[in-house]
N, C-alpha and C. Protein backbone atom coordinates (compact mmCIF):
# COMPACT_ATOMS: atom_id res chain seq x y z
N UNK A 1 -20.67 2.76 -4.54
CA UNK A 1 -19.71 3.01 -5.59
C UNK A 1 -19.19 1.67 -6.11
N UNK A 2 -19.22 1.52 -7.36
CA UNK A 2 -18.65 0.27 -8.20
C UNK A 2 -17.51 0.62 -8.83
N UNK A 3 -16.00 -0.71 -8.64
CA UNK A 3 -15.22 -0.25 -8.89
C UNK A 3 -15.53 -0.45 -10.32
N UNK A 4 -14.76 1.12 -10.99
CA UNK A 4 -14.71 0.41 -12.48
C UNK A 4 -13.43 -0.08 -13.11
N UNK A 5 -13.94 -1.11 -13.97
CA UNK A 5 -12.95 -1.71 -14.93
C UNK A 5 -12.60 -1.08 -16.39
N UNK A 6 -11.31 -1.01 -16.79
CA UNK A 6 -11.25 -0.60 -17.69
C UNK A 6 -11.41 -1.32 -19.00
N UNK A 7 -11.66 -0.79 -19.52
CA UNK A 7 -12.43 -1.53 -21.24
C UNK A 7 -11.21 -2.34 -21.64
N UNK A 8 -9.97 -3.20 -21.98
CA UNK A 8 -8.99 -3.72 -22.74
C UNK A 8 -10.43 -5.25 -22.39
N UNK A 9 -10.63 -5.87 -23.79
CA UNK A 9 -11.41 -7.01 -23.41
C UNK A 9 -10.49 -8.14 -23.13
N UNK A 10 -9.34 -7.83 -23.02
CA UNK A 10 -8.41 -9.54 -22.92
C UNK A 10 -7.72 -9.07 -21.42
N UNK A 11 -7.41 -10.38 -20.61
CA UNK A 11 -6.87 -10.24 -19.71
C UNK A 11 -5.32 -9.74 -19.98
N UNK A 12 -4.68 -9.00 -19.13
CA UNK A 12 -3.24 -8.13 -19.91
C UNK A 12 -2.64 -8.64 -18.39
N UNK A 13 -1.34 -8.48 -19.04
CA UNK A 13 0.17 -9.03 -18.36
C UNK A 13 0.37 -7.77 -17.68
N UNK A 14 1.60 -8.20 -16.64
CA UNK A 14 2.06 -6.56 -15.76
C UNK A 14 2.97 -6.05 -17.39
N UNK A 15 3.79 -6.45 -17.95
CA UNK A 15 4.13 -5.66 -19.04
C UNK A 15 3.29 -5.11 -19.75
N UNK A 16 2.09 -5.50 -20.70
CA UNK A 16 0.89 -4.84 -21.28
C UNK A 16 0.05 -3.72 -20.08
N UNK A 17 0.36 -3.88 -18.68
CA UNK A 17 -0.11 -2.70 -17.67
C UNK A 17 0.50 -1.95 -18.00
N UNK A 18 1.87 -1.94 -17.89
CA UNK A 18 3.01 -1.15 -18.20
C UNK A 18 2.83 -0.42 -18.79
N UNK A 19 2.17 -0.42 -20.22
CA UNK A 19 2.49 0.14 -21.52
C UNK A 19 0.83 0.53 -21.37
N UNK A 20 -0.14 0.41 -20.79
CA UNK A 20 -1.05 1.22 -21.09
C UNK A 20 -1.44 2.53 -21.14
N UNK A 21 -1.91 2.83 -21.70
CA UNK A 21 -2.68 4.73 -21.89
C UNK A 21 -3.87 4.58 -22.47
N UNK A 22 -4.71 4.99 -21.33
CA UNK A 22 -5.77 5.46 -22.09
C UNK A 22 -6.05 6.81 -22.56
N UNK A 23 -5.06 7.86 -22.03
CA UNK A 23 -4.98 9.21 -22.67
C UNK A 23 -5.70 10.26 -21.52
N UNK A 24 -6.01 9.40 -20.45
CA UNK A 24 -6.47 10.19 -18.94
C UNK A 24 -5.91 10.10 -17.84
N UNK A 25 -5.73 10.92 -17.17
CA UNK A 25 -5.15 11.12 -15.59
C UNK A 25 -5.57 10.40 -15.03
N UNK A 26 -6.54 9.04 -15.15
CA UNK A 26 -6.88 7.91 -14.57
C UNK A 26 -5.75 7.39 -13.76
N UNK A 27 -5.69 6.67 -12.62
CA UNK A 27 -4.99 5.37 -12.62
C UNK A 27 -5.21 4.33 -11.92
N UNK A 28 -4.81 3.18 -12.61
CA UNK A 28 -5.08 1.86 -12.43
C UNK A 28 -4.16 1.19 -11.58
N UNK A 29 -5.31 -0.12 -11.04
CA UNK A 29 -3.93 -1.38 -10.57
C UNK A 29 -4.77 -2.50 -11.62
N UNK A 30 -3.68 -3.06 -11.62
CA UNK A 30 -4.20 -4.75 -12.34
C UNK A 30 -4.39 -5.53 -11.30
N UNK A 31 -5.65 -6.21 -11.62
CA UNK A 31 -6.35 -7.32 -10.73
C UNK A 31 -6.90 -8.39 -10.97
N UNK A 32 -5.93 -9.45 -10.88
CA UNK A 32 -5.79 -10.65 -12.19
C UNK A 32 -6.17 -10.73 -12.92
N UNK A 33 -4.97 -9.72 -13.71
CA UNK A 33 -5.16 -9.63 -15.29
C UNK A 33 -5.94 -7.84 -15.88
N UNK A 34 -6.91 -7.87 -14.82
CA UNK A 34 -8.19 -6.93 -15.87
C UNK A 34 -7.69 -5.14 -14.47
N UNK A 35 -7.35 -4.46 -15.65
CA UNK A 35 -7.54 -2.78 -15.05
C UNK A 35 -8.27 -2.30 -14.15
N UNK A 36 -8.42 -2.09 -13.06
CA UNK A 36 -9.31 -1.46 -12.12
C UNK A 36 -8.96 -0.52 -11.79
N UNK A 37 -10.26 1.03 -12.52
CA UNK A 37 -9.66 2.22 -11.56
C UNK A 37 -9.30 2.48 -10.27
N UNK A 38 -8.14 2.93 -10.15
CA UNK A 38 -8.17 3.72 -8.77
C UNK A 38 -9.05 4.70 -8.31
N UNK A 39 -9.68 4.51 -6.75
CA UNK A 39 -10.07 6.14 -6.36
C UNK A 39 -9.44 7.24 -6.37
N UNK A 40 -10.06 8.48 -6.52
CA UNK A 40 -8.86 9.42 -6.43
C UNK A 40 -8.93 9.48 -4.81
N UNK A 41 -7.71 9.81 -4.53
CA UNK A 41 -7.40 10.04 -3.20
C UNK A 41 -7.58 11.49 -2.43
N UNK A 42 -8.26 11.61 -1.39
CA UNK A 42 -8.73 12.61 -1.54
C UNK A 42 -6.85 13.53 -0.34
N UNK A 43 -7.40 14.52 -0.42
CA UNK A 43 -6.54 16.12 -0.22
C UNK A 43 -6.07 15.34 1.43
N UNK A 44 -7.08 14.97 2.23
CA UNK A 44 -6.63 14.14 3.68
C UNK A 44 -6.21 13.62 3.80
N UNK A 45 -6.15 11.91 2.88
CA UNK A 45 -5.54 10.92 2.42
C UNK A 45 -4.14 11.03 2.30
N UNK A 46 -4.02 11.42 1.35
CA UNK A 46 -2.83 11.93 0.67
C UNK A 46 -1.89 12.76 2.14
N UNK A 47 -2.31 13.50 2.73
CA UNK A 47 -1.90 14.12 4.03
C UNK A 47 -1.08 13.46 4.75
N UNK A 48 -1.80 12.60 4.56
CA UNK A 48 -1.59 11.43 6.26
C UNK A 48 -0.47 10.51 5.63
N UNK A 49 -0.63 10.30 4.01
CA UNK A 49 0.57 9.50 3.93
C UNK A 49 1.56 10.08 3.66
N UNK A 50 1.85 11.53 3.49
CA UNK A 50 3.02 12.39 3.34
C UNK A 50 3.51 12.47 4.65
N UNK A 51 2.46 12.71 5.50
CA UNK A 51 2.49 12.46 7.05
C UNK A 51 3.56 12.05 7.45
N UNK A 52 3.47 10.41 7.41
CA UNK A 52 3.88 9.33 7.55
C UNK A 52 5.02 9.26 6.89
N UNK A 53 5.45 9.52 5.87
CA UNK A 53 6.39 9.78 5.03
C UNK A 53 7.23 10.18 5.60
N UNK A 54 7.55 11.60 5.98
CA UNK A 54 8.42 12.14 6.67
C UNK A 54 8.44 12.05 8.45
N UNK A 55 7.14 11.10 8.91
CA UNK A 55 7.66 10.86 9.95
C UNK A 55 8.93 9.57 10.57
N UNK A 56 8.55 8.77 9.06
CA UNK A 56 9.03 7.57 8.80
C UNK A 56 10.75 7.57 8.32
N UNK A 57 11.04 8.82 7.61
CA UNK A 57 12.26 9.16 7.66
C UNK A 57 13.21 9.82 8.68
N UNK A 58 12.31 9.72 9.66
CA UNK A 58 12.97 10.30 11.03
C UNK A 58 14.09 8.85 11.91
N UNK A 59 13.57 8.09 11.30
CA UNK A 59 13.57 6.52 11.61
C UNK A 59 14.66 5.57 10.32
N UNK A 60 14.14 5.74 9.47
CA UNK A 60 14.47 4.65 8.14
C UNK A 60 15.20 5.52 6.99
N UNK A 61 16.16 5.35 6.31
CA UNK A 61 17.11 6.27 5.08
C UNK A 61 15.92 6.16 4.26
N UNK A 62 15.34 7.64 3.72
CA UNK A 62 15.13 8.34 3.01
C UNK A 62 14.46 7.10 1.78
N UNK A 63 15.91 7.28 1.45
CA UNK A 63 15.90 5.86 0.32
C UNK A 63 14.99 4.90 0.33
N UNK A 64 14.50 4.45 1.15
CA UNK A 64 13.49 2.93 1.41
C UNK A 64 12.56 3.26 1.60
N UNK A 65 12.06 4.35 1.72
CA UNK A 65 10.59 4.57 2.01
C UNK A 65 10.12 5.04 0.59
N UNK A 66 9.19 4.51 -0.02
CA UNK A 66 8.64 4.33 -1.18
C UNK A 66 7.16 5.54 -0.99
N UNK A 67 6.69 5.82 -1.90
CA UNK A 67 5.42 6.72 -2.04
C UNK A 67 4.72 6.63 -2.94
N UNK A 68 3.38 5.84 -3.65
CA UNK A 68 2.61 5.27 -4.91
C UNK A 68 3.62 4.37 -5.50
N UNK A 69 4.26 3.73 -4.62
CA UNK A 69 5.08 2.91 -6.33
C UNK A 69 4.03 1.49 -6.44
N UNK A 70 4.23 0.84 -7.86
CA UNK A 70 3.47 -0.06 -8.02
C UNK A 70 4.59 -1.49 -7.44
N UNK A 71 3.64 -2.31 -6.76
CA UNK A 71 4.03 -3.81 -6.13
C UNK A 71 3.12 -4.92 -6.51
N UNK A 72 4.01 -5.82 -7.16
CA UNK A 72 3.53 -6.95 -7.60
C UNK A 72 2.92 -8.09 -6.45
N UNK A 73 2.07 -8.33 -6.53
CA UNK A 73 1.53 -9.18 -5.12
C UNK A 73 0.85 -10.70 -6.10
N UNK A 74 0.61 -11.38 -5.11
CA UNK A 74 0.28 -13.01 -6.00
C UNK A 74 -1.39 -12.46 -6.13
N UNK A 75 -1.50 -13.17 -7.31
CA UNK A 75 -3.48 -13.53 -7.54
C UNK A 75 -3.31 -14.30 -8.43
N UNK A 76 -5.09 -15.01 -8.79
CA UNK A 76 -5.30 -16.27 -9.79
C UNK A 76 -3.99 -15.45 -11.15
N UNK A 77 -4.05 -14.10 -11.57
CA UNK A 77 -3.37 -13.46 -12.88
C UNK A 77 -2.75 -12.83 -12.21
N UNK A 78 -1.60 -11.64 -13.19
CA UNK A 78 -1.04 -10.55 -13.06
C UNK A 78 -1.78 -9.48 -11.68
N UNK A 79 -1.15 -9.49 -11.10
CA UNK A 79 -1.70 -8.52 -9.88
C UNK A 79 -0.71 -7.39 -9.03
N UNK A 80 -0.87 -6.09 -9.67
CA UNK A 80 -0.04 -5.07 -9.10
C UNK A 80 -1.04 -3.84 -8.25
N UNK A 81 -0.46 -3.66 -6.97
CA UNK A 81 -1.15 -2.62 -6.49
C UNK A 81 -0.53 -1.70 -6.01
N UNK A 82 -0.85 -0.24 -5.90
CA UNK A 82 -0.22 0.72 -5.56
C UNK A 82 -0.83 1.29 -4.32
N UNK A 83 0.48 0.98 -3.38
CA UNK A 83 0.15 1.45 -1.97
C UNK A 83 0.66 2.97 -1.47
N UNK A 84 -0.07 3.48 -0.86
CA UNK A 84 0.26 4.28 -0.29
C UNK A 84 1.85 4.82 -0.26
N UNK A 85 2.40 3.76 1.12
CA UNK A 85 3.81 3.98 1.29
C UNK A 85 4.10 2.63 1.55
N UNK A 86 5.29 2.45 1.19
CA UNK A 86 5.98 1.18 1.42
C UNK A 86 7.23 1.20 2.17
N UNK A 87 7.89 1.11 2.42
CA UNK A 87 9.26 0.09 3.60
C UNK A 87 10.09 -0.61 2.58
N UNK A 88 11.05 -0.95 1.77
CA UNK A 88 11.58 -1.39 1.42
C UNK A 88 13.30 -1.79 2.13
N UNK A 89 13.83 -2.73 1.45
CA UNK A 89 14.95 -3.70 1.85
C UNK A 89 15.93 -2.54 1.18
N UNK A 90 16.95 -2.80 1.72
CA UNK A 90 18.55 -2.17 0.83
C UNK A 90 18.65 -3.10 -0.22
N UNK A 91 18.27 -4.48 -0.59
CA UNK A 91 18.40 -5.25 -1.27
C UNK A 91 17.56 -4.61 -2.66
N UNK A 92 15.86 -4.57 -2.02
CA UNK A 92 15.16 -3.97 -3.29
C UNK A 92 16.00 -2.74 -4.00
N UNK A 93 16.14 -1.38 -3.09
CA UNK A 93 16.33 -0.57 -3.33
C UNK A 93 18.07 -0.69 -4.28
N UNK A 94 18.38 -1.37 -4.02
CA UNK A 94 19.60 -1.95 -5.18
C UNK A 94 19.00 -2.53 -6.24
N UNK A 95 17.93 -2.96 -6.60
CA UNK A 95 16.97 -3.07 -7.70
C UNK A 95 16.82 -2.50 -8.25
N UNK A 96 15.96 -1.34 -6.93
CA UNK A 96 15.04 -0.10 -7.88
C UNK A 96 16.18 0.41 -8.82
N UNK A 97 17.13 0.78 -8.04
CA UNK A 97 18.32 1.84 -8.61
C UNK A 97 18.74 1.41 -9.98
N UNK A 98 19.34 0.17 -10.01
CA UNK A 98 19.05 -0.81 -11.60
C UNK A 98 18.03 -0.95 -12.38
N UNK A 99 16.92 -0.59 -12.24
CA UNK A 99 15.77 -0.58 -12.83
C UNK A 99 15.16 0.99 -13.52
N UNK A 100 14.38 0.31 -14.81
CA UNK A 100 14.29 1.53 -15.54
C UNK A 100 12.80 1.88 -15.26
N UNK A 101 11.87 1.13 -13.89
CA UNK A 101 10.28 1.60 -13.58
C UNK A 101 10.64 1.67 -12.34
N UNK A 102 10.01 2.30 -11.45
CA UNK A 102 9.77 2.31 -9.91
C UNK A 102 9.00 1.15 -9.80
N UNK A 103 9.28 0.23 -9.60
CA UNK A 103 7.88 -1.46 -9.35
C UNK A 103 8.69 -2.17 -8.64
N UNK A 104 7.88 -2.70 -7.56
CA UNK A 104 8.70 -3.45 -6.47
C UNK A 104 8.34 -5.46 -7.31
N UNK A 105 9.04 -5.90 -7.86
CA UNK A 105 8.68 -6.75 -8.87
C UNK A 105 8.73 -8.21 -7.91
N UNK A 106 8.03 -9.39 -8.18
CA UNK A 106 7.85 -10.29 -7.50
C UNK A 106 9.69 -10.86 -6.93
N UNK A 107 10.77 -10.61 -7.88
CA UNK A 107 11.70 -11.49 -8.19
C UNK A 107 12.55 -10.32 -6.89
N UNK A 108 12.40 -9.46 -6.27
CA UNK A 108 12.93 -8.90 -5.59
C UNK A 108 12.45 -9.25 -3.78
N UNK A 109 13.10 -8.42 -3.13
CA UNK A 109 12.45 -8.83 -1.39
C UNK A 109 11.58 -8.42 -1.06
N UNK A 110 10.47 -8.74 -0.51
CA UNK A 110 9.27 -8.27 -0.26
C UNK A 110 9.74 -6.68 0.51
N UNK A 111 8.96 -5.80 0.22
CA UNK A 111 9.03 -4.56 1.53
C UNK A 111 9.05 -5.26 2.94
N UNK A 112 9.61 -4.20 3.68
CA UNK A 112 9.36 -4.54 5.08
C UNK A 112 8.04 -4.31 5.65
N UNK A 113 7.51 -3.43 5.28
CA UNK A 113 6.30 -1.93 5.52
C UNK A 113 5.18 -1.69 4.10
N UNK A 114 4.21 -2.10 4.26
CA UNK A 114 3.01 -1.18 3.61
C UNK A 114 2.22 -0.46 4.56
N UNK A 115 1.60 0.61 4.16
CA UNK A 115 0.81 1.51 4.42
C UNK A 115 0.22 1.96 3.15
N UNK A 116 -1.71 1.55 3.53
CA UNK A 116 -2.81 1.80 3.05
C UNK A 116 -3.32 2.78 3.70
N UNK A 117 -3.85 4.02 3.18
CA UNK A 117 -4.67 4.84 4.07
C UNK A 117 -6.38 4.58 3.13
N UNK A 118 -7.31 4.08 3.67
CA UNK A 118 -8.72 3.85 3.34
C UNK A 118 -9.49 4.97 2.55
N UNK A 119 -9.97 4.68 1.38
CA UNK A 119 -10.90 5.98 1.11
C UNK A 119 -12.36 5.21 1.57
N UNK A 120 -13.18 6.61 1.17
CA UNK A 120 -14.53 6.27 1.84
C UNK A 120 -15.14 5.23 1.30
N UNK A 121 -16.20 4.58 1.20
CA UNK A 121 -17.02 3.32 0.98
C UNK A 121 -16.71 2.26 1.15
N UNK A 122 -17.64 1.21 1.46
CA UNK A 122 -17.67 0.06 2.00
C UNK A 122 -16.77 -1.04 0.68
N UNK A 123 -16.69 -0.58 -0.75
CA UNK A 123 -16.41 -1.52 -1.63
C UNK A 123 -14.67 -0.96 -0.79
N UNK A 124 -14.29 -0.13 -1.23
CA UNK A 124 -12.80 0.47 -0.68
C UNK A 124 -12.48 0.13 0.63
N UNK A 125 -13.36 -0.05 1.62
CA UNK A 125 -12.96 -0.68 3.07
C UNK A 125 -12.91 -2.27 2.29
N UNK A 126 -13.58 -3.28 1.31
CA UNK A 126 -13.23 -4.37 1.26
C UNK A 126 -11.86 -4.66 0.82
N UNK A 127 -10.99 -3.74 -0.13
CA UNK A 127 -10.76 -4.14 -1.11
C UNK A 127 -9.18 -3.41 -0.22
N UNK A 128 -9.02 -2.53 1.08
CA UNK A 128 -7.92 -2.83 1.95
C UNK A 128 -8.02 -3.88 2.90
N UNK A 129 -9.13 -4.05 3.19
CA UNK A 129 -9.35 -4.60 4.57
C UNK A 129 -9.10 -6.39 4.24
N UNK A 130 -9.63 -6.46 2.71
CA UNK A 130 -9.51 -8.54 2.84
C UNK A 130 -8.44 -8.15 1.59
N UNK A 131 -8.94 -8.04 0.35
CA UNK A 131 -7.90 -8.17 -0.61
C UNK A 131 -6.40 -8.20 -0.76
N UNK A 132 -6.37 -6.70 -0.85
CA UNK A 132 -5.12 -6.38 -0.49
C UNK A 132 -4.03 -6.92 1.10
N UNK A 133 -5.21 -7.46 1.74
CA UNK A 133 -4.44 -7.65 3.42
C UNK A 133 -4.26 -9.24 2.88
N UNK A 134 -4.64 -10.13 2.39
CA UNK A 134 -4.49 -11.47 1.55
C UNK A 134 -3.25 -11.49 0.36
N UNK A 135 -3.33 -10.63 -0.40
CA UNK A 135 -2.32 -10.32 -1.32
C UNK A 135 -0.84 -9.69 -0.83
N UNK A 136 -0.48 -8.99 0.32
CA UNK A 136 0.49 -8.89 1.01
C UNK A 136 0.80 -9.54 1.98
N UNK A 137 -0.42 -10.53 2.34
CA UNK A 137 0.41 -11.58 3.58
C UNK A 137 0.95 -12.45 2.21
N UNK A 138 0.24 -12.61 1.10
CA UNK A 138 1.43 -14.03 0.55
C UNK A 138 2.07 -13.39 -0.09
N UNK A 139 2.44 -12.07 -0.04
CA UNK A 139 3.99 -11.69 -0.34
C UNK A 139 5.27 -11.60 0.77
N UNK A 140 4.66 -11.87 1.87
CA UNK A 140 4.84 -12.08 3.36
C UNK A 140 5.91 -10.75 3.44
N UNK A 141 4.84 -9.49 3.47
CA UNK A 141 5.25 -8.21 4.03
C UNK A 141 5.33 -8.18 5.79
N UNK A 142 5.84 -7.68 6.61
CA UNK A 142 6.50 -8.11 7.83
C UNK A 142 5.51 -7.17 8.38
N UNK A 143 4.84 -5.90 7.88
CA UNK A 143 3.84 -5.08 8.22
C UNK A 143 3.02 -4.37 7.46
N UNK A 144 1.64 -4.55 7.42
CA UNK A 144 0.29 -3.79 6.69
C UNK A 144 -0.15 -2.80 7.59
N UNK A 145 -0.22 -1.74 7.54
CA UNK A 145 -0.87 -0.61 8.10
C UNK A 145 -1.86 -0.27 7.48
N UNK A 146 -2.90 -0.42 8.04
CA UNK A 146 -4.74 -0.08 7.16
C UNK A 146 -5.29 1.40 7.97
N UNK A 147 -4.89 2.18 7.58
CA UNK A 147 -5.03 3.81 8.11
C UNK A 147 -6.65 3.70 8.03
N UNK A 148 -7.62 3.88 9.10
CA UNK A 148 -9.39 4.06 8.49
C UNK A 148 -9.69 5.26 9.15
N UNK A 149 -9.54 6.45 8.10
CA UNK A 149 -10.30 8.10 8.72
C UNK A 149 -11.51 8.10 9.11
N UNK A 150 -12.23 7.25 8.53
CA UNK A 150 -13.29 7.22 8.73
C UNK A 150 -13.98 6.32 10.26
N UNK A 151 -12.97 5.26 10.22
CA UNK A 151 -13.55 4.64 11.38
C UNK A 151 -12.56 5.05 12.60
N UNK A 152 -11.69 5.79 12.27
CA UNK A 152 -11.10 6.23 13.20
C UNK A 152 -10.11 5.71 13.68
N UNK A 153 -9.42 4.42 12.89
CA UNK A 153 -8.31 3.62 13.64
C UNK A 153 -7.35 3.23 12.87
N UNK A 154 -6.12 2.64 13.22
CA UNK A 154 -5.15 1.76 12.28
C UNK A 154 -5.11 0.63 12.79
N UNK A 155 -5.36 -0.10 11.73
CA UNK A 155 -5.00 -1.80 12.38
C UNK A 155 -3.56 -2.01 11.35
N UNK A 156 -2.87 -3.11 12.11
CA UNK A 156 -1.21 -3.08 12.13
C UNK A 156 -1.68 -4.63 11.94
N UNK A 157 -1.29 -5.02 10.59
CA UNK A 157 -1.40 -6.58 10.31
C UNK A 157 0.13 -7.11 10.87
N UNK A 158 0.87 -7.68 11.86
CA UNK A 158 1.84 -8.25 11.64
C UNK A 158 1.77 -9.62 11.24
N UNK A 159 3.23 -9.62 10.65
CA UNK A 159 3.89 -11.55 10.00
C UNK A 159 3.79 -12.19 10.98
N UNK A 160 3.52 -13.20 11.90
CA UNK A 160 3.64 -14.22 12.51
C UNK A 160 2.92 -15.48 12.37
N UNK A 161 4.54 -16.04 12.33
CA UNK A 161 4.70 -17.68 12.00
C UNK A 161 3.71 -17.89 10.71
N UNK A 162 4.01 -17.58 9.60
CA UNK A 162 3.34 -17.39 8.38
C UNK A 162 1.93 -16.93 7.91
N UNK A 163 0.91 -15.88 9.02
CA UNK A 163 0.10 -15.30 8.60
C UNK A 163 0.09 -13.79 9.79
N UNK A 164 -0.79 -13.53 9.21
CA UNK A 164 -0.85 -11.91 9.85
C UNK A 164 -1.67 -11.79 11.17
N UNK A 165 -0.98 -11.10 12.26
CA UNK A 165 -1.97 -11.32 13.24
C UNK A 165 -2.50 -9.86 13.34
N UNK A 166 -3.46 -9.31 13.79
CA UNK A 166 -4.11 -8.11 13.68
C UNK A 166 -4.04 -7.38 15.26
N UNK A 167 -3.17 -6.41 15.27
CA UNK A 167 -3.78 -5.35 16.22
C UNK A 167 -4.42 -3.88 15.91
N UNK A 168 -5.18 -3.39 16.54
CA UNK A 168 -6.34 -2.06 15.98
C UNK A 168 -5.68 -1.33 17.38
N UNK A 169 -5.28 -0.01 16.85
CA UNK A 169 -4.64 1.06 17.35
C UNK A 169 -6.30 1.89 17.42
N UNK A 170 -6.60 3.27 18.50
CA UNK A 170 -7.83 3.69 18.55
C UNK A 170 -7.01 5.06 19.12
N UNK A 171 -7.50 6.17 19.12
CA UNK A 171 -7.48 7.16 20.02
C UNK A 171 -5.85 7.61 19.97
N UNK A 172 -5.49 7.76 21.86
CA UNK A 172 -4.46 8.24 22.07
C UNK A 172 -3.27 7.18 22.54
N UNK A 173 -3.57 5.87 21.89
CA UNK A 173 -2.92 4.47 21.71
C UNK A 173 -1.42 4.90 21.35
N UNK A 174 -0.26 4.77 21.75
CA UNK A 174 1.03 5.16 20.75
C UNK A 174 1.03 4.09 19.77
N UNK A 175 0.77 3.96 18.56
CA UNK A 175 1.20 3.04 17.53
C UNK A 175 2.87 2.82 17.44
N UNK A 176 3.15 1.02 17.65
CA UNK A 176 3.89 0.65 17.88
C UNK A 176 3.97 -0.47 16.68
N UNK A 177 5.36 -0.59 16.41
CA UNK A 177 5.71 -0.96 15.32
C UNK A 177 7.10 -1.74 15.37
N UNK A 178 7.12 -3.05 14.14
CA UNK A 178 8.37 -4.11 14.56
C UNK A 178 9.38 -3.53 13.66
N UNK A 179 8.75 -2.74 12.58
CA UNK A 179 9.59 -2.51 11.66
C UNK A 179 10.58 -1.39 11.83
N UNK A 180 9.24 -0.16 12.57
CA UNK A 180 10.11 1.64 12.52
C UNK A 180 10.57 1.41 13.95
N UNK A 181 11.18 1.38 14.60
CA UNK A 181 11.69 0.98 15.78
C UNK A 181 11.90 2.31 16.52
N UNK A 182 11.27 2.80 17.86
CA UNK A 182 10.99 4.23 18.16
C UNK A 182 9.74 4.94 17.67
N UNK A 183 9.22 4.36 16.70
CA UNK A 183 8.20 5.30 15.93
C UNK A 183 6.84 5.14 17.54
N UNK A 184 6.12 5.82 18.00
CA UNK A 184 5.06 5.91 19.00
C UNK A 184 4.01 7.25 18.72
N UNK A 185 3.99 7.38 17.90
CA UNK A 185 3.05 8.58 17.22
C UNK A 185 1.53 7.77 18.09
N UNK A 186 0.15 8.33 18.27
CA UNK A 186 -0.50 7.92 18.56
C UNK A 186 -1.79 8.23 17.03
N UNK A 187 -2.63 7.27 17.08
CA UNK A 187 -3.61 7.13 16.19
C UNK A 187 -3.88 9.32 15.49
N UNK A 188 -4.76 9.45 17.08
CA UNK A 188 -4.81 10.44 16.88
C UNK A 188 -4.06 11.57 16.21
N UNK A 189 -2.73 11.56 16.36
CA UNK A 189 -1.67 12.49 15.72
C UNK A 189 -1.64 12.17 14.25
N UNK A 190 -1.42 10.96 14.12
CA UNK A 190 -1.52 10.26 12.38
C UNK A 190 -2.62 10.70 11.71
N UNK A 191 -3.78 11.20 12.50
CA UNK A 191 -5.36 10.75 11.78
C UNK A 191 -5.76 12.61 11.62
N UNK A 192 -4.74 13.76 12.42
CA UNK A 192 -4.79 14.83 12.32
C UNK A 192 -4.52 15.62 11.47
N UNK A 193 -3.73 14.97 10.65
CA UNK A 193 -3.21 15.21 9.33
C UNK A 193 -4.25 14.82 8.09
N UNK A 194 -5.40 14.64 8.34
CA UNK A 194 -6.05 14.67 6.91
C UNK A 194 -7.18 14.72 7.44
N UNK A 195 -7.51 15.62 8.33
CA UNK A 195 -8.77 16.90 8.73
C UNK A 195 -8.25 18.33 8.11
């Protein structure tokens, strides 16, 4: 599968993202500069991060836990991607509330928390696994969660001492976390939700 790009021939700003329509239920992230469809996410996907969602509010106010919003991350251009779920600061979320888009914008605090859940193919395992895990360490997010249904695991990027160190959760592992404090769900329980 090739990601596709969308037709605008000039490289476009996060404001010109903003304002795009192409007149389809498509959706995009910008990736320095140029439109790239999103996959659709499939019925499991989507599961696991609603999942997570409300397991995550068992833990964190309601309020800070984010669901598709778009986040500005560094690249050579304009670069916004839409994660799964996010973790946000009381600081952002005094943003959002002032703000007339849901977008976690460079000029605000990084989230505490992303969560990616993987769709199928190898271009989509690149494009959580290096891209996006490169583009949120230099927004220096404190945690990347890379959900893989397919391979069966979560790897937990943490911040330390200015890059990400990687642990891979497997099986009946309790996933442990700096951010949700208490959270011990195990792989398996997370990964049951989008069978």
């Amino acid at each position: 599968m090739t990601l596709a790009i969308a037709s605008p021939s000039k490289l476009m700003t996060i404001e010109e993202y903003f304002s795009y329509d192409d007149g389809t239920d498509d959706r995009y992230e910008l990736v320095n500069g140029e439109l790239v469809k999103v996959p659709t996410k499939s019925f499991g996907n989507i599961s696991i991060a609603k999942f997570l969602l409300f397991e995550f509010a068992k833990y964190i106010p309601f309020a800070l836990i984010l669901y598709n919003t778009e986040i500005a991350v560094s690249g050579k251009r304009s670069t916004c991607r839409i994660p799964d779920l996010m973790i946000i600061t009381e600081d952002s979320a005094a943003y959002l509330q002032a703000s007339s888009r849901n977008f976690v914008s460079m000029i605000m605090p990084a989230p505490v928390l992303v969560v990616e859940v993987v769709s199928p193919g190898q271009e989509n395992r690149d494009r959580d696994y290096r891209y996006k895990r490169t583009e949120y360490a230099a927004r220096g997010i404190n945690e990347y969660w890379i959900i893989d249904p397919e391979m069966r695991q979560i790897t937990i990027c943490l911040w330390v001492d200015g890059q990400y160190e990687d642990k891979i959760y497997t099986g009946d592992m309790p996933i442990l976390s700096t951010v949700v404090d208490g959270f011990a769900l195990t792989v398996e329980q997370v990964l049951a939700f989008g069978q």
